[in-house]
C-alpha atoms as a PDB file:
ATOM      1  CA  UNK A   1      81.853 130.257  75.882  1.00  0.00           C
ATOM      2  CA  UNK A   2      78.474 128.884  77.438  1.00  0.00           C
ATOM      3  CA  UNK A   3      78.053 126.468  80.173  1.00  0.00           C
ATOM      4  CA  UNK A   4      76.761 124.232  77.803  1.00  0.00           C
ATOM      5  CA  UNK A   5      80.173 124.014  75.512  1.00  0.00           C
ATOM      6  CA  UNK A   6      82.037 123.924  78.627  1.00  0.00           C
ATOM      7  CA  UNK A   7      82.967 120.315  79.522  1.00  0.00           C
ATOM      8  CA  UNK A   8      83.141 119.216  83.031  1.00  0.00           C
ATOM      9  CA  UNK A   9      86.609 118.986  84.768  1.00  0.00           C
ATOM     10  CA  UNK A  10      88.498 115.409  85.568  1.00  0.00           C
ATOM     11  CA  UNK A  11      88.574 114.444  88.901  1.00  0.00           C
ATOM     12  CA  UNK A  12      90.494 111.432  90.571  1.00  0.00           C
ATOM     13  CA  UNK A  13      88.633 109.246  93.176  1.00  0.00           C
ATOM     14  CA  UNK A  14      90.412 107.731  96.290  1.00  0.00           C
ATOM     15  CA  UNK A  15      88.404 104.938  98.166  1.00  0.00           C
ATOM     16  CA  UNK A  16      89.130 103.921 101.831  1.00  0.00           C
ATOM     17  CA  UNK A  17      87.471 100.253 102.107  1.00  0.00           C
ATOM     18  CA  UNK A  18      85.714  98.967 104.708  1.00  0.00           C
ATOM     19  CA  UNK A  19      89.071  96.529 105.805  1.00  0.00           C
ATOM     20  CA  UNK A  20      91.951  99.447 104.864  1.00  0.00           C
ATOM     21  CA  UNK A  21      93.637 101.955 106.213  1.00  0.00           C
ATOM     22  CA  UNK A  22      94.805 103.956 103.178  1.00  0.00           C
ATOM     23  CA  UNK A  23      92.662 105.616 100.631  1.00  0.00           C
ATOM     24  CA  UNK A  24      93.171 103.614  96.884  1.00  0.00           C
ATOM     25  CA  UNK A  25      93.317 104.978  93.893  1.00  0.00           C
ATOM     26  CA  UNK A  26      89.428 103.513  92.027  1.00  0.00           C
ATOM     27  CA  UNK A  27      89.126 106.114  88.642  1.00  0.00           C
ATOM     28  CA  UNK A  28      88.398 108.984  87.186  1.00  0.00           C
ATOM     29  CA  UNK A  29      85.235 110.930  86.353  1.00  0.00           C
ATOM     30  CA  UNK A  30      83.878 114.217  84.874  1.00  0.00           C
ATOM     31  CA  UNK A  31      81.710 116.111  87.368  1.00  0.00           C
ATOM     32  CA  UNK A  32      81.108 120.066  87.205  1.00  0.00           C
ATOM     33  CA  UNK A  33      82.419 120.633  91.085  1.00  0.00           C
ATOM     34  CA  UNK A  34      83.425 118.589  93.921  1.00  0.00           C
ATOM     35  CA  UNK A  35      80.016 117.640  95.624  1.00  0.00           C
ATOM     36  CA  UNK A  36      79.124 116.103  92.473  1.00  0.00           C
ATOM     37  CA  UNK A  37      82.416 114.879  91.739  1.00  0.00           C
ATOM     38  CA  UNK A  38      81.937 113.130  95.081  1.00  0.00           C
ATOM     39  CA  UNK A  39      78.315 111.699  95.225  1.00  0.00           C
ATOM     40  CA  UNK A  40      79.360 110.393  91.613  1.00  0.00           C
ATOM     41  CA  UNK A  41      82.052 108.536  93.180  1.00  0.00           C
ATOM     42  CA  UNK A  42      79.494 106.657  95.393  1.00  0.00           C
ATOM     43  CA  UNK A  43      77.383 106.236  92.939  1.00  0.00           C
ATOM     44  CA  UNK A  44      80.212 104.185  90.234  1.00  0.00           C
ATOM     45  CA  UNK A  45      82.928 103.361  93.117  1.00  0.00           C
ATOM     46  CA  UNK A  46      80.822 101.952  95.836  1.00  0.00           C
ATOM     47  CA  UNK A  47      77.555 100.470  94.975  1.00  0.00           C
ATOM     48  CA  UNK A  48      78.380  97.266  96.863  1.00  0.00           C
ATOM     49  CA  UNK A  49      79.066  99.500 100.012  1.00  0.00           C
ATOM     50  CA  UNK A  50      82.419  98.439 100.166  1.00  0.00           C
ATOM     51  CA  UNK A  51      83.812 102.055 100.994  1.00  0.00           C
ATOM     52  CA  UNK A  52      83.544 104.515 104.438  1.00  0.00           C
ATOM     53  CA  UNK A  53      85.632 107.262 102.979  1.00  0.00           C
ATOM     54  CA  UNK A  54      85.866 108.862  99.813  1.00  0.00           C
ATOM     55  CA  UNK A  55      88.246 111.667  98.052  1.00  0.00           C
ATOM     56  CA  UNK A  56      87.921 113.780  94.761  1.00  0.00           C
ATOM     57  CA  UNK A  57      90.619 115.243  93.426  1.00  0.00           C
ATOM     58  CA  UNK A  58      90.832 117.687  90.392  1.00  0.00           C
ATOM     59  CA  UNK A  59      93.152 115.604  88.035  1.00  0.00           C
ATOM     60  CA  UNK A  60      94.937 119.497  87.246  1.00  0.00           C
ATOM     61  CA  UNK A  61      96.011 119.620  90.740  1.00  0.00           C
ATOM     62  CA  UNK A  62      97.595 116.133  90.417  1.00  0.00           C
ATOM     63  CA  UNK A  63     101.811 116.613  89.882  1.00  0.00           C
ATOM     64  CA  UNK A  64     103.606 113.276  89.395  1.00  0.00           C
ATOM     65  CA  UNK A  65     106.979 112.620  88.518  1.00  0.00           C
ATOM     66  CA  UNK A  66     108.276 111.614  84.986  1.00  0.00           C
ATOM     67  CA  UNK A  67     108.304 107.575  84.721  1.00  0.00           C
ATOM     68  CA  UNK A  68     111.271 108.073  82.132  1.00  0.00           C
ATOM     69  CA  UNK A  69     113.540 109.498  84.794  1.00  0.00           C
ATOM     70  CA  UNK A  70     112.632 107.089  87.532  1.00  0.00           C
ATOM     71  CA  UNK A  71     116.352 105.924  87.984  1.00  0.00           C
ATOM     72  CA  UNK A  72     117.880 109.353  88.135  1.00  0.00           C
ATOM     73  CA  UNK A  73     115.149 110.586  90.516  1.00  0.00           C
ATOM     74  CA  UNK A  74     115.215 107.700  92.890  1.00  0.00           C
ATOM     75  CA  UNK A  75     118.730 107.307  92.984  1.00  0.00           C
ATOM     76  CA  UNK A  76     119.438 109.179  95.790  1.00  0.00           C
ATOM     77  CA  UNK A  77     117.871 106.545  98.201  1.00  0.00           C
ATOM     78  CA  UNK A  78     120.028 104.131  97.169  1.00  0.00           C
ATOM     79  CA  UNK A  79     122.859 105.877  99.520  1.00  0.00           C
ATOM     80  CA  UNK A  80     120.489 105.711 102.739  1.00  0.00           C
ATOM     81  CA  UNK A  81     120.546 101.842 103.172  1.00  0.00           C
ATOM     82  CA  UNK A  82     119.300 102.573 107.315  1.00  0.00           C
ATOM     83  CA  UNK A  83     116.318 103.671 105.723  1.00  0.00           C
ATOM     84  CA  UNK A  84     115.403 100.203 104.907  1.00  0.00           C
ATOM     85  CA  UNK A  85     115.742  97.632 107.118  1.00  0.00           C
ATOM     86  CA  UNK A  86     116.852  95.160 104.751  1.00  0.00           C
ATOM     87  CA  UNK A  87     120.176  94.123 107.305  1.00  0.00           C
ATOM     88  CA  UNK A  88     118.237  92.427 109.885  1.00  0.00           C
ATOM     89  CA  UNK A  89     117.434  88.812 110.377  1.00  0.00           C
ATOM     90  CA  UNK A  90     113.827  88.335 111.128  1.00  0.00           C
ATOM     91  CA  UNK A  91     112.024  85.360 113.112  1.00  0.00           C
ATOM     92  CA  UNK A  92     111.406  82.147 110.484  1.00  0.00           C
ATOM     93  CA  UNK A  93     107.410  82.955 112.555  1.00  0.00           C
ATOM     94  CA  UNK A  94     107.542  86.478 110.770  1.00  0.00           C
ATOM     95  CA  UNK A  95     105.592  85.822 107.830  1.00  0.00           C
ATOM     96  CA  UNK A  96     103.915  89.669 107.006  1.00  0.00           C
ATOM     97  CA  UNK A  97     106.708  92.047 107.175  1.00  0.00           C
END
């Protein structure tokens, strides 16, 4: 098979903005390896320069867990309540928490 049959791999794109701390998730695009994959991303993610930091992921490298089995997989946090903090009485003044 030739290059030219061949189509470009998936790749995810992470943004950190300008105000955040965390990397988002902003789309998908097809680029042939990861430099591309990344100054594509600037191109179609941050034209308004509203990112400092930018990932590329290969979508095949992506593993998620099945949305259909959310309950069963999850469940097991439900028995570690003192990982949540959820038995405390905050400050009325508290208002982001």
């Amino acid at each position: 098979m030739s290059n030219e049959n061949k189509e470009w791999p998936l790749w995810e794109v992470f943004i950190r903005s300008k105000a955040g701390l965390d990397h988002k998730h902003a789309g998908s695009l097809h680029a042939a390896d990861a430099q591309m994959a990344i100054e594509n991303a600037r191109d179609v993610y941050t034209r308004r320069m509203e990112g400092v930091s930018i990932w590329v992921v290969e979508s095949k490298h992506i593993h998620a867990s099945n949305p259909e089995e959310a309950a069963a997989f999850f469940d097991p946090a439900q028995d570690k309540i003192y990982r949540h903090p959820t038995f405390y009485n905050l400050p009325d003044e508290l208002k982001h928490m």
